[in-house]
C-alpha atoms as a PDB file:
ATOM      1  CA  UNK A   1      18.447 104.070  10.394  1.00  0.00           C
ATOM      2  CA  UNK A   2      21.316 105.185   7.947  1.00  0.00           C
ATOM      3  CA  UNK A   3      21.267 107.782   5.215  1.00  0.00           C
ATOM      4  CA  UNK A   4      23.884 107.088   2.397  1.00  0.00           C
ATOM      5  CA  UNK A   5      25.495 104.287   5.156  1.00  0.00           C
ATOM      6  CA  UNK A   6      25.593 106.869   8.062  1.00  0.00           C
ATOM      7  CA  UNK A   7      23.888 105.455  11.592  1.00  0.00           C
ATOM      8  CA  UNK A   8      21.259 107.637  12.783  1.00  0.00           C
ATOM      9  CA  UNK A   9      20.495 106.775  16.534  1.00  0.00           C
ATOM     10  CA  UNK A  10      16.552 107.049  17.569  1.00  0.00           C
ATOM     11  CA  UNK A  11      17.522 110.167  19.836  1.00  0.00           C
ATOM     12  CA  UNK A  12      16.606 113.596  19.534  1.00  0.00           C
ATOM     13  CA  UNK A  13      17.834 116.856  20.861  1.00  0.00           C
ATOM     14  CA  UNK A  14      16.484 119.209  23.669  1.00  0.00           C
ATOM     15  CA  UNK A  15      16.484 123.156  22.883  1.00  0.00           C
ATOM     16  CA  UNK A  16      14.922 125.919  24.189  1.00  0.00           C
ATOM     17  CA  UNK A  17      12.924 128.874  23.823  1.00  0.00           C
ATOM     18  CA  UNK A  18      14.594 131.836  23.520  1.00  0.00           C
ATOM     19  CA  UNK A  19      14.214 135.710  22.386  1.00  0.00           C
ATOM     20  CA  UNK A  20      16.135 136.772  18.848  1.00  0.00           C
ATOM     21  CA  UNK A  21      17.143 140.055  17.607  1.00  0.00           C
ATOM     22  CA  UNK A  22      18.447 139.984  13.965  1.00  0.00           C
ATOM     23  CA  UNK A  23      21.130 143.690  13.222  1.00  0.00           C
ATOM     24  CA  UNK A  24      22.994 144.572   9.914  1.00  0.00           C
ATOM     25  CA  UNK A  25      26.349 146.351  10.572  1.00  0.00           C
ATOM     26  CA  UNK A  26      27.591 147.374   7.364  1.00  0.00           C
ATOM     27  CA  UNK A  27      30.589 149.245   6.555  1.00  0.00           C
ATOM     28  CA  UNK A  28      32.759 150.831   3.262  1.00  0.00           C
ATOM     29  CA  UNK A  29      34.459 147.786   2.467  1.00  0.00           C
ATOM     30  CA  UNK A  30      34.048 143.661   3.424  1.00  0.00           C
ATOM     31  CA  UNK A  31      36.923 143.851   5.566  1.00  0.00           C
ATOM     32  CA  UNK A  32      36.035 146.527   7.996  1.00  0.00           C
ATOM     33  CA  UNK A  33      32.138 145.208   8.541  1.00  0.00           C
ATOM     34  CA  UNK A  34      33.701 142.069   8.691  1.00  0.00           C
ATOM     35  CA  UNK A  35      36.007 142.964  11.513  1.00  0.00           C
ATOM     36  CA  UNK A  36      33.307 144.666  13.528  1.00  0.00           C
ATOM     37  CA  UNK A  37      30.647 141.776  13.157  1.00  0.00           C
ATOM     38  CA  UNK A  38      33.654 139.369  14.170  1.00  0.00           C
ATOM     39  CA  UNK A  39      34.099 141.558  17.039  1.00  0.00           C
ATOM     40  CA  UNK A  40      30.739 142.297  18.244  1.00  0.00           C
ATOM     41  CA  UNK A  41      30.357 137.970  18.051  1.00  0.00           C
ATOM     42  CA  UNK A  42      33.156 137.297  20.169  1.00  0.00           C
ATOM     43  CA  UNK A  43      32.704 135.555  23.550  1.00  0.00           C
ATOM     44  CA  UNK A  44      29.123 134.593  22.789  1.00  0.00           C
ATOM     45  CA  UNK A  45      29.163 130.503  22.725  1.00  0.00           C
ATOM     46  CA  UNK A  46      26.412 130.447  25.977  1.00  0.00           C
ATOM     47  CA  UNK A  47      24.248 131.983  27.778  1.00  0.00           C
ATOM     48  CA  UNK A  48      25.376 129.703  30.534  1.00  0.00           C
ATOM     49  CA  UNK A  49      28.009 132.282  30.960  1.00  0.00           C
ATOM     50  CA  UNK A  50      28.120 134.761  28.475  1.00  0.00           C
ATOM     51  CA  UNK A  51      24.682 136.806  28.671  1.00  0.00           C
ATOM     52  CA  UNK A  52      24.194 135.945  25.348  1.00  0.00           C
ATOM     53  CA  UNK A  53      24.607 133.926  22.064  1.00  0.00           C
ATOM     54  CA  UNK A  54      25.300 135.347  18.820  1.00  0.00           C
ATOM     55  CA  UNK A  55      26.736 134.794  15.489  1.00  0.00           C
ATOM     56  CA  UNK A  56      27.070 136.162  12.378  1.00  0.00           C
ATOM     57  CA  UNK A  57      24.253 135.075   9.973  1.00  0.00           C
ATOM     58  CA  UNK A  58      25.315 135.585   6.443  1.00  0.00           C
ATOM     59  CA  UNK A  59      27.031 137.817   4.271  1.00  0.00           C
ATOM     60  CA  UNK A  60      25.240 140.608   2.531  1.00  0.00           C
ATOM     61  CA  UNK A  61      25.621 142.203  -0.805  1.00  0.00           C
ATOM     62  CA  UNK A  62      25.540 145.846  -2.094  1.00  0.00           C
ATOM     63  CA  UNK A  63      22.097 145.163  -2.742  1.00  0.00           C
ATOM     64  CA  UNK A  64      20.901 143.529   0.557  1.00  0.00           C
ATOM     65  CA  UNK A  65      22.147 146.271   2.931  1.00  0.00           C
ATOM     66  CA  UNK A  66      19.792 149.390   3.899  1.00  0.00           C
ATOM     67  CA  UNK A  67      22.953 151.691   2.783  1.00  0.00           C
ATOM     68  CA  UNK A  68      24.004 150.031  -0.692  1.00  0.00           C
ATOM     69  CA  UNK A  69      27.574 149.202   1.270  1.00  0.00           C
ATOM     70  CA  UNK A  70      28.941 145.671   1.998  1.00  0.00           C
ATOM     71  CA  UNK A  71      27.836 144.030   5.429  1.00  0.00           C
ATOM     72  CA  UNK A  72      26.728 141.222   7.537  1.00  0.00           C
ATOM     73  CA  UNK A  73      23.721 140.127   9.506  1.00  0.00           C
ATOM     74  CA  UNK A  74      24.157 139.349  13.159  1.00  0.00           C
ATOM     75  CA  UNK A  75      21.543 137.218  15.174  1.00  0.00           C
ATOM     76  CA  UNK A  76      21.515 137.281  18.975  1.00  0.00           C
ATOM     77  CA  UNK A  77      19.766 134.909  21.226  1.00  0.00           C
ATOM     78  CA  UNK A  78      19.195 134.842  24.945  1.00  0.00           C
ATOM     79  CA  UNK A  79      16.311 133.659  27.166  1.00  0.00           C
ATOM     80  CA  UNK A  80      16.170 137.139  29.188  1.00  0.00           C
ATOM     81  CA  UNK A  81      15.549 140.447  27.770  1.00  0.00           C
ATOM     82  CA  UNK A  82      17.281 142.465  30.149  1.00  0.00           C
ATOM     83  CA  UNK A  83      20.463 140.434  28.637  1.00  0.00           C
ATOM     84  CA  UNK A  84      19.120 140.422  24.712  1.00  0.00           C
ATOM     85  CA  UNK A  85      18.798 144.426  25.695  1.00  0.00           C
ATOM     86  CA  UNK A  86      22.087 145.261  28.001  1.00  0.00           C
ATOM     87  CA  UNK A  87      24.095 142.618  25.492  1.00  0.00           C
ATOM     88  CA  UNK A  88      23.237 144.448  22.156  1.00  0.00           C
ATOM     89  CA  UNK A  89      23.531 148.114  23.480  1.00  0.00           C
ATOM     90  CA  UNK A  90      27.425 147.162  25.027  1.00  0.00           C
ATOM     91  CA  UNK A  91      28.480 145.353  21.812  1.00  0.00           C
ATOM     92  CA  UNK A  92      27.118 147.556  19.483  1.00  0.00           C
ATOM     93  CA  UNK A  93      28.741 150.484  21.054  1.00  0.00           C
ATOM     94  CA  UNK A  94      31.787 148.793  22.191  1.00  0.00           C
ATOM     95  CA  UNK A  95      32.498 146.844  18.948  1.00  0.00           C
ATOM     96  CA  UNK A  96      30.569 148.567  16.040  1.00  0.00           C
ATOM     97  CA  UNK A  97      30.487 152.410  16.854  1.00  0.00           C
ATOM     98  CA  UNK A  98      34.363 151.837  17.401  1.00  0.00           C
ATOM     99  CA  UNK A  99      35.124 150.279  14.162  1.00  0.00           C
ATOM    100  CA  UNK A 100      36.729 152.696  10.915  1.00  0.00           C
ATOM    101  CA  UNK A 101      33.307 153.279   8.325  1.00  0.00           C
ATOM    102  CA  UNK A 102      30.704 150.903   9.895  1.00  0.00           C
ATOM    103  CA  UNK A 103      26.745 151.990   9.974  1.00  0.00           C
ATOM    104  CA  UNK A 104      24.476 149.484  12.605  1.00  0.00           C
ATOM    105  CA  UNK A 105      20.200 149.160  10.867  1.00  0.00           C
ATOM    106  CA  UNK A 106      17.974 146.524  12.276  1.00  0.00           C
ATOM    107  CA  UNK A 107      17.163 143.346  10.872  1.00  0.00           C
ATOM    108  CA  UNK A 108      13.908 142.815  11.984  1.00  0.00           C
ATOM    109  CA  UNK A 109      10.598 144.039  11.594  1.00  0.00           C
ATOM    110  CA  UNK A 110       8.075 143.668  15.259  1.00  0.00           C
ATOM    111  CA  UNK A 111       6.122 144.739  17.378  1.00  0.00           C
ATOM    112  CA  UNK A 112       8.210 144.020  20.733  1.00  0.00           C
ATOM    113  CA  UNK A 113      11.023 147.118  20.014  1.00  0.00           C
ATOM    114  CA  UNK A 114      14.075 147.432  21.696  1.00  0.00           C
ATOM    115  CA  UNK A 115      16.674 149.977  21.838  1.00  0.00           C
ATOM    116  CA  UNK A 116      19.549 149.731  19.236  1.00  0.00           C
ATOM    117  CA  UNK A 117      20.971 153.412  18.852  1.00  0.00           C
ATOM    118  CA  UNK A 118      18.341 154.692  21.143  1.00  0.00           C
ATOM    119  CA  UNK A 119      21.036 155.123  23.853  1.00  0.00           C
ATOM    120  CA  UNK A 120      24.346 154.927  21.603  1.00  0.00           C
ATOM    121  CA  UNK A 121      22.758 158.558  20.703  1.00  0.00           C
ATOM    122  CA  UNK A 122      24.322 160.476  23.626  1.00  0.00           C
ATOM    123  CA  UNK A 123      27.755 159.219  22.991  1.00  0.00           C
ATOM    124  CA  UNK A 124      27.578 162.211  20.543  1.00  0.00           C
ATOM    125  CA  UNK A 125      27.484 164.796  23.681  1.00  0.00           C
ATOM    126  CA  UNK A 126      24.577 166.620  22.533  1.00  0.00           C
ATOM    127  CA  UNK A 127      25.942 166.647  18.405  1.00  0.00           C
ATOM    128  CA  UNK A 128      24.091 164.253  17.328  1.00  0.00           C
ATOM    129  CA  UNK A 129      21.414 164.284  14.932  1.00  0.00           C
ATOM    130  CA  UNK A 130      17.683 162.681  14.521  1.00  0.00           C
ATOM    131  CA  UNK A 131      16.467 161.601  11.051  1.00  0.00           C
ATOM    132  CA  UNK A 132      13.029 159.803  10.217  1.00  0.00           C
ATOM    133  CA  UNK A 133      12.908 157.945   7.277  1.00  0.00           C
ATOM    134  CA  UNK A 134       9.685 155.604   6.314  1.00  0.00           C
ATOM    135  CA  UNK A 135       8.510 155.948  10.130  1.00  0.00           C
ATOM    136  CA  UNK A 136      11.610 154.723  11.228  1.00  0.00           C
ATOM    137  CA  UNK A 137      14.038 156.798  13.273  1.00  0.00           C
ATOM    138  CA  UNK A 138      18.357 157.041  12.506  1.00  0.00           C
ATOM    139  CA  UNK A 139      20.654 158.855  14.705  1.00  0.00           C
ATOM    140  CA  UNK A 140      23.923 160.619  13.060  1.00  0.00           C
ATOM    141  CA  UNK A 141      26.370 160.415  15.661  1.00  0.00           C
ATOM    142  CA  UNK A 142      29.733 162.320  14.902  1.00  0.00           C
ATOM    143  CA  UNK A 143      32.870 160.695  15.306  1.00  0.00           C
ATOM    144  CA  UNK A 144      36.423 161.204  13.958  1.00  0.00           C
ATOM    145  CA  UNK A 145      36.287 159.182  10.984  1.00  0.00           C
ATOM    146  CA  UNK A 146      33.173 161.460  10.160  1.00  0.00           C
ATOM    147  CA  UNK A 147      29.509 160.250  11.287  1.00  0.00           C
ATOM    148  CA  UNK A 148      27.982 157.266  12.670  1.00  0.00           C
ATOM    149  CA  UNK A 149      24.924 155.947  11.497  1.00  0.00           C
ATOM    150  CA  UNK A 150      22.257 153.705  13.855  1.00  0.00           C
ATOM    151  CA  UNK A 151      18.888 152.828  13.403  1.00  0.00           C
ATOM    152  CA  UNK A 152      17.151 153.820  16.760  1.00  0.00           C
ATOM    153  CA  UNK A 153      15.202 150.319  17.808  1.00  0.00           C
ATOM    154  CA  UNK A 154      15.379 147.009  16.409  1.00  0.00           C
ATOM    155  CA  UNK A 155      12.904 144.173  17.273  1.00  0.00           C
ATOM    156  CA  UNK A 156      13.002 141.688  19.665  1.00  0.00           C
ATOM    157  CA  UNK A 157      11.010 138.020  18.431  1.00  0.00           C
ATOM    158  CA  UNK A 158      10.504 134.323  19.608  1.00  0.00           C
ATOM    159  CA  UNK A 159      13.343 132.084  18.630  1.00  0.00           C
ATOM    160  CA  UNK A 160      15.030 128.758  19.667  1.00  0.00           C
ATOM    161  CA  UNK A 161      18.009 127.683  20.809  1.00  0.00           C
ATOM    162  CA  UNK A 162      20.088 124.625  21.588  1.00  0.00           C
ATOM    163  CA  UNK A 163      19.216 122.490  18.773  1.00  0.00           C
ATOM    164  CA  UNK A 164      22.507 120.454  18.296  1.00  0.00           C
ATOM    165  CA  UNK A 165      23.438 116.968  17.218  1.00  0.00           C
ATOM    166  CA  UNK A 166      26.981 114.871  18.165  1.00  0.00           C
ATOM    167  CA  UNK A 167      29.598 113.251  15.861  1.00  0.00           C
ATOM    168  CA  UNK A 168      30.724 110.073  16.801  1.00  0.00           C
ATOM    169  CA  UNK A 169      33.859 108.953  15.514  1.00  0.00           C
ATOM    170  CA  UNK A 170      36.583 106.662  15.561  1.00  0.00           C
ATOM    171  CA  UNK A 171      38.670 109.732  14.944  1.00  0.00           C
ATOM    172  CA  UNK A 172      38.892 113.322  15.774  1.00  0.00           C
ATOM    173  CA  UNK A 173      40.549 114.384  12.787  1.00  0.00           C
ATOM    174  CA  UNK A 174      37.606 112.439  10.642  1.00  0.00           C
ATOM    175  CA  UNK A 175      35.122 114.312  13.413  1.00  0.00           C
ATOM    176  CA  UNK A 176      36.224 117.736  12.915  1.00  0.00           C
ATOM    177  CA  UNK A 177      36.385 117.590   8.967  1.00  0.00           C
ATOM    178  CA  UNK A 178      32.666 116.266   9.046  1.00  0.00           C
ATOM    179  CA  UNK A 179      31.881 118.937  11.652  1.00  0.00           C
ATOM    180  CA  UNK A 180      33.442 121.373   9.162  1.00  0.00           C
ATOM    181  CA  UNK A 181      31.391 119.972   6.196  1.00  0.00           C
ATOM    182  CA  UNK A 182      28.271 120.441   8.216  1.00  0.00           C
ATOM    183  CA  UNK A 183      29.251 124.178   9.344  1.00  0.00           C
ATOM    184  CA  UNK A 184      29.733 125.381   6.079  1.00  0.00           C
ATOM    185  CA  UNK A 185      26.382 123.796   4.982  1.00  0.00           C
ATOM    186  CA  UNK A 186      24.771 125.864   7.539  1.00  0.00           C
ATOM    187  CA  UNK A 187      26.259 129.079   6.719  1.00  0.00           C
ATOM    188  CA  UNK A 188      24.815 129.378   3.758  1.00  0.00           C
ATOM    189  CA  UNK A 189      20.901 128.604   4.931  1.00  0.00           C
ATOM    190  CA  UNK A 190      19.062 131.528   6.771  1.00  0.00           C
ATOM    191  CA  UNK A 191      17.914 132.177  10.145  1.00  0.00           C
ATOM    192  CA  UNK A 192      20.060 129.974  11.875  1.00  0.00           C
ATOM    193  CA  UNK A 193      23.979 130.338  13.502  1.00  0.00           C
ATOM    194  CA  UNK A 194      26.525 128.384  14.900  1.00  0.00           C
ATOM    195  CA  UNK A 195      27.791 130.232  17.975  1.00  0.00           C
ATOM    196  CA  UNK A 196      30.321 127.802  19.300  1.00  0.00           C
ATOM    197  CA  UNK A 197      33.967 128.121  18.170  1.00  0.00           C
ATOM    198  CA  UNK A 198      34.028 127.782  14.405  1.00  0.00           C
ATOM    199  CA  UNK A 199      30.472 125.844  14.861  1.00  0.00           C
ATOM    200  CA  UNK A 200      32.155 123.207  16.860  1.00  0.00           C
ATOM    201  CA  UNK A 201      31.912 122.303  20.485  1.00  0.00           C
ATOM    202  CA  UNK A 202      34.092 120.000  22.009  1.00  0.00           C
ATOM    203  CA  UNK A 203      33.404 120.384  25.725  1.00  0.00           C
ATOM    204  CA  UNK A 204      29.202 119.204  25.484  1.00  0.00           C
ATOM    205  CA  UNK A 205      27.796 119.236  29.150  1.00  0.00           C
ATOM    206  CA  UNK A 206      24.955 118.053  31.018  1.00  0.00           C
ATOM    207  CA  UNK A 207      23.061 119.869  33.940  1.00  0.00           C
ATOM    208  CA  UNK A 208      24.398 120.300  36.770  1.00  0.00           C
ATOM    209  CA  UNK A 209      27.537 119.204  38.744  1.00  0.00           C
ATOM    210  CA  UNK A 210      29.261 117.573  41.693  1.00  0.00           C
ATOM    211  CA  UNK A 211      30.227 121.256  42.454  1.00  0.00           C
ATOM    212  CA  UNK A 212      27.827 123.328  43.695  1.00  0.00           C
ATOM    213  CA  UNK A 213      29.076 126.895  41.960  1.00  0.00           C
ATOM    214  CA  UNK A 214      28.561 125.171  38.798  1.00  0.00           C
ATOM    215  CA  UNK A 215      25.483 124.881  36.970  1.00  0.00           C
ATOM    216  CA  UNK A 216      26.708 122.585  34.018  1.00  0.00           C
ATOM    217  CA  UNK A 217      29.604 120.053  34.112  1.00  0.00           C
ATOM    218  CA  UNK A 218      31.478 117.864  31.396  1.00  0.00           C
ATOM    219  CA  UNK A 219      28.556 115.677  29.761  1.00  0.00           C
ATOM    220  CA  UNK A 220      30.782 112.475  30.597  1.00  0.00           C
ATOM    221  CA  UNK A 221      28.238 109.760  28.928  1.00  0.00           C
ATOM    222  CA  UNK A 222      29.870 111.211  26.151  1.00  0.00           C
ATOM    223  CA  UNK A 223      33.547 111.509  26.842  1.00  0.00           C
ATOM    224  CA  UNK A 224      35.770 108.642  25.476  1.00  0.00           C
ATOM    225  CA  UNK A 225      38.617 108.658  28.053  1.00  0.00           C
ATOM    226  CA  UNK A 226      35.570 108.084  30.801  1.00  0.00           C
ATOM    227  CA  UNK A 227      34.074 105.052  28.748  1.00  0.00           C
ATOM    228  CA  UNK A 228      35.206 102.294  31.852  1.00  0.00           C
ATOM    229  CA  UNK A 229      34.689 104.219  34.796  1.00  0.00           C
ATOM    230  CA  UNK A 230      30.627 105.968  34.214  1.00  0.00           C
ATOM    231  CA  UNK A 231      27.729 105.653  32.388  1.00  0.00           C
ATOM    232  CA  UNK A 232      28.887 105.944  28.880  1.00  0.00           C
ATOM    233  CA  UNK A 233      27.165 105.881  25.913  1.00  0.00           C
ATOM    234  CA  UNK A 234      30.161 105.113  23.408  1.00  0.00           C
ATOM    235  CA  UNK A 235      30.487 102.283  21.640  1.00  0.00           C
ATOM    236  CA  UNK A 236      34.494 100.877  22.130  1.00  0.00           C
ATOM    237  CA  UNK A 237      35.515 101.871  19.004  1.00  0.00           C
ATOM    238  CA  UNK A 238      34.374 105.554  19.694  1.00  0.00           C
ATOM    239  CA  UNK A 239      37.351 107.994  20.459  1.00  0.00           C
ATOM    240  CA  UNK A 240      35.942 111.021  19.712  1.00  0.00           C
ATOM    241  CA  UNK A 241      32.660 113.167  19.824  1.00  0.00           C
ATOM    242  CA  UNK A 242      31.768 116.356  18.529  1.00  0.00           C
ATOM    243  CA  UNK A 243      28.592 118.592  18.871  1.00  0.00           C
ATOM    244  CA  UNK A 244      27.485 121.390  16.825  1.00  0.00           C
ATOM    245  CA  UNK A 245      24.651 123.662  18.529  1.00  0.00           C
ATOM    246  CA  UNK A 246      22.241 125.359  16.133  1.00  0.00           C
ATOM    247  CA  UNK A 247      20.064 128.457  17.444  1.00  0.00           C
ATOM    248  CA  UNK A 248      17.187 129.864  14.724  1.00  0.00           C
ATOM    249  CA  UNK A 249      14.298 131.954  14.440  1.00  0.00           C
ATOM    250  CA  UNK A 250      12.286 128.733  14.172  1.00  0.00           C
ATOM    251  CA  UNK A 251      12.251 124.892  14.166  1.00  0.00           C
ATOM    252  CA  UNK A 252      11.558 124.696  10.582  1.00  0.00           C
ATOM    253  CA  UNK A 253      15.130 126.464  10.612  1.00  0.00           C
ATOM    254  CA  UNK A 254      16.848 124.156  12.819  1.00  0.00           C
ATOM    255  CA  UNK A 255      15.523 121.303  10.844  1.00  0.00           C
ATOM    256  CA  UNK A 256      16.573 122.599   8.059  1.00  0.00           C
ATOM    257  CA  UNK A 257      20.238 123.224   9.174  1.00  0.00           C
ATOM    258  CA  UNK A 258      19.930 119.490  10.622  1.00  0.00           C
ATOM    259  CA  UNK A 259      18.820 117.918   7.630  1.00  0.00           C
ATOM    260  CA  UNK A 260      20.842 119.127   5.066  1.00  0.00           C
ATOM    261  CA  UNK A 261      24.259 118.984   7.128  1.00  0.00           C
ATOM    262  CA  UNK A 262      23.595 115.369   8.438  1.00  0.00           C
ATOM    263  CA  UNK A 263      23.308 114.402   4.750  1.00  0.00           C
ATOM    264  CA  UNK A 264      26.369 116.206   3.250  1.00  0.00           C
ATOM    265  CA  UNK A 265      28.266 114.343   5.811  1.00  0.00           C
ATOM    266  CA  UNK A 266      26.589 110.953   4.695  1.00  0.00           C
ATOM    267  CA  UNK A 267      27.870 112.057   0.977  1.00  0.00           C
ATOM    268  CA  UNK A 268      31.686 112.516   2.006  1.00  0.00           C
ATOM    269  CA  UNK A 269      34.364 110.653   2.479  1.00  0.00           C
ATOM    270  CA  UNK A 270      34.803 111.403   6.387  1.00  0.00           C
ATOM    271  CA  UNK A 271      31.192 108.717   6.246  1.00  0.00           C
ATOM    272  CA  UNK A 272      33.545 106.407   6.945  1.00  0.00           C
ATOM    273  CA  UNK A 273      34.752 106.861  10.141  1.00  0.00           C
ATOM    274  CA  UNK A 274      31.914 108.284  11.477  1.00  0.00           C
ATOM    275  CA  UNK A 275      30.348 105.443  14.313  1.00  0.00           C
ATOM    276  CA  UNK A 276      27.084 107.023  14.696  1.00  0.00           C
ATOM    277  CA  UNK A 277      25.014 110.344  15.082  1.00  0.00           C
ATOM    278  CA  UNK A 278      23.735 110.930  18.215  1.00  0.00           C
ATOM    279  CA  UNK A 279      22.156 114.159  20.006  1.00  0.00           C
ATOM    280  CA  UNK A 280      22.048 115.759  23.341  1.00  0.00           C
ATOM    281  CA  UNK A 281      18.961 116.178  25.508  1.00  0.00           C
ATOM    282  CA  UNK A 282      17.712 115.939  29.159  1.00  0.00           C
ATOM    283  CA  UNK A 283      15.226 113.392  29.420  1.00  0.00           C
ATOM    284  CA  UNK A 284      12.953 115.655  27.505  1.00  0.00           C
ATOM    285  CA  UNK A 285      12.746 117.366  30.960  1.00  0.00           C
ATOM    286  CA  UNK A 286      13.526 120.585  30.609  1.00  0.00           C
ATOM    287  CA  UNK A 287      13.898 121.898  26.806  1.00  0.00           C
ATOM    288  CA  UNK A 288      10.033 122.906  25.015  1.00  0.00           C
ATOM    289  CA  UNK A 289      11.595 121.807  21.628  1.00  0.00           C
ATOM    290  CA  UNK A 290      12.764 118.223  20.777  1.00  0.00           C
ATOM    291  CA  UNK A 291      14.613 117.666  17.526  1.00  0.00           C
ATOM    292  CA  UNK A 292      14.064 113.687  16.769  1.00  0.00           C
ATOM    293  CA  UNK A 293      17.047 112.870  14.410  1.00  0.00           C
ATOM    294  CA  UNK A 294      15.202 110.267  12.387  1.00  0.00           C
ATOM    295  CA  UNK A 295      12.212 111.867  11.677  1.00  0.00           C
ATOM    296  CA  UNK A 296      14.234 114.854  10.527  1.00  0.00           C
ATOM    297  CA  UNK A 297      15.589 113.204   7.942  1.00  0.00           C
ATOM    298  CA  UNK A 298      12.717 110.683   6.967  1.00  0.00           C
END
């Protein structure tokens, strides 16, 4: 199959279900609730080793944010709430009630609540103060820039993660511009982030290890400098592959992000060195959700 000349493999990828929680850290200019939702995002690629996965969702006008300031929305994935939970409380307090101006809300409406400034309260040593607005509760917590302001719970909802497909290219400068291409695609649709690097991963792995400490291990089927000596996958004139991993709220979302990416890579000039577009998976083993390539795009 090829869309606009681009080779589609018959594969599909393997994700997972997962928990979401969707917050809106705003602040008194685009710079500061930029720096705080950069902060609160970092070291979040896996939950293979970093509790959880998280990126920042969109940018939000005047208009979109609960305060009338500038902000961003945040989503958060992980497949334990404990994590989702322990994750959000450290980086919010850590990252957000540190940062010059910022205010934290939720971004999602539930019924499974957890606790956003629930706790963050008593950081304010007995000063701070409880407001109810439309049956939902805001703590003022006073700090030297003058008060913080959190939304007490935010919810807690079904999600997926590890939808993903790989670039395969005769070229990793050709690789990473399409990558690029298809990251900024995705940052403009809802519900869905990027949490790798810039969107990009370079170091895909497969399950498992010759080491027994490890749980995951270079995904070498895939690695052009181990083409002659395992299993590979590559075809010869493959010297470089690319993934980008997509997490949403739902598949339609991950199709979406799949769809529309794959094809504004088939409409650039990058096309061209681009071998084939493949996907990571399992077996079909172990992920609930399997995003087939071709019928994505059909």
């Amino acid at each position: 199959m090829k869309i606009n000349g681009l080779a589609i493999e018959n594969t599909f990828a393997e994700a997972f279900n997962m928990k979401a929680s969707r917050i809106i850290v705003t602040a008194d200019n685009t710079k500061w609730a930029r720096n705080a939702a950069v902060s609160f995002t970092g070291f979040a690629t896996s939950v293979i080793a970093c509790g959880v996965e998280a990126g920042i969702e969109k940018q939000l006008t005047t208009k979109d944010t609960p305060d009338g300031r500038p902000g961003f929305s945040i989503l958060l994935f992980s497949m334990s709430r404990s994590q989702l939970e322990k994750q959000l409380e450290t980086r919010a307090g850590q990252c957000i009630l540190t940062c010059p101006t910022t205010a934290l809300f939720s971004g999602l409406d539930g019924e499974d609540m957890i606790p956003l400034g629930k706790n963050l309260k008593y950081f304010g040593d007995g000063y701070q103060i409880s407001k109810r607005i439309d049956k939902k509760r805001f703590w003022r917590i006073p700090v030297m820039d003058g008060e913080f302001m959190c939304e007490e719970m935010t919810a807690r909802i079904p999600a997926i993660g590890g939808g993903n497909f790989l670039l395969l290219s005769k070229n990793r400068s050709s690789c990473l511009s399409a990558c690029e291409i298809a990251v900024n695609v995705m940052s403009k649709i809802d519900n869905i982030i990027t949490p790798f690097p810039g969107g990009v991963v370079r170091s895909g792995s497969k399950v498992g290890s010759k080491y027994k400490a490890l749980i995951a291990s270079t995904n070498d089927a895939f690695c052009p400098s181990l083409s002659g000596i395992t299993g590979s996958k590559l075809h010869k004139s493959v010297n470089c592959v690319m993934e980008i991993v997509i997490n949403g709220l739902t598949k339609e979302d991950i199709d979406k992000g799949i769809r529309e990416s794959l094809i504004a890579i088939s409409k650039s000039k990058y096309k061209k060195d681009i071998v084939s577009v493949s996907a990571g998976n399992y077996g079909g083993k172990l992920g609930q959700h399997h995003f087939h390539l071709r019928k994505i795009l059909k």
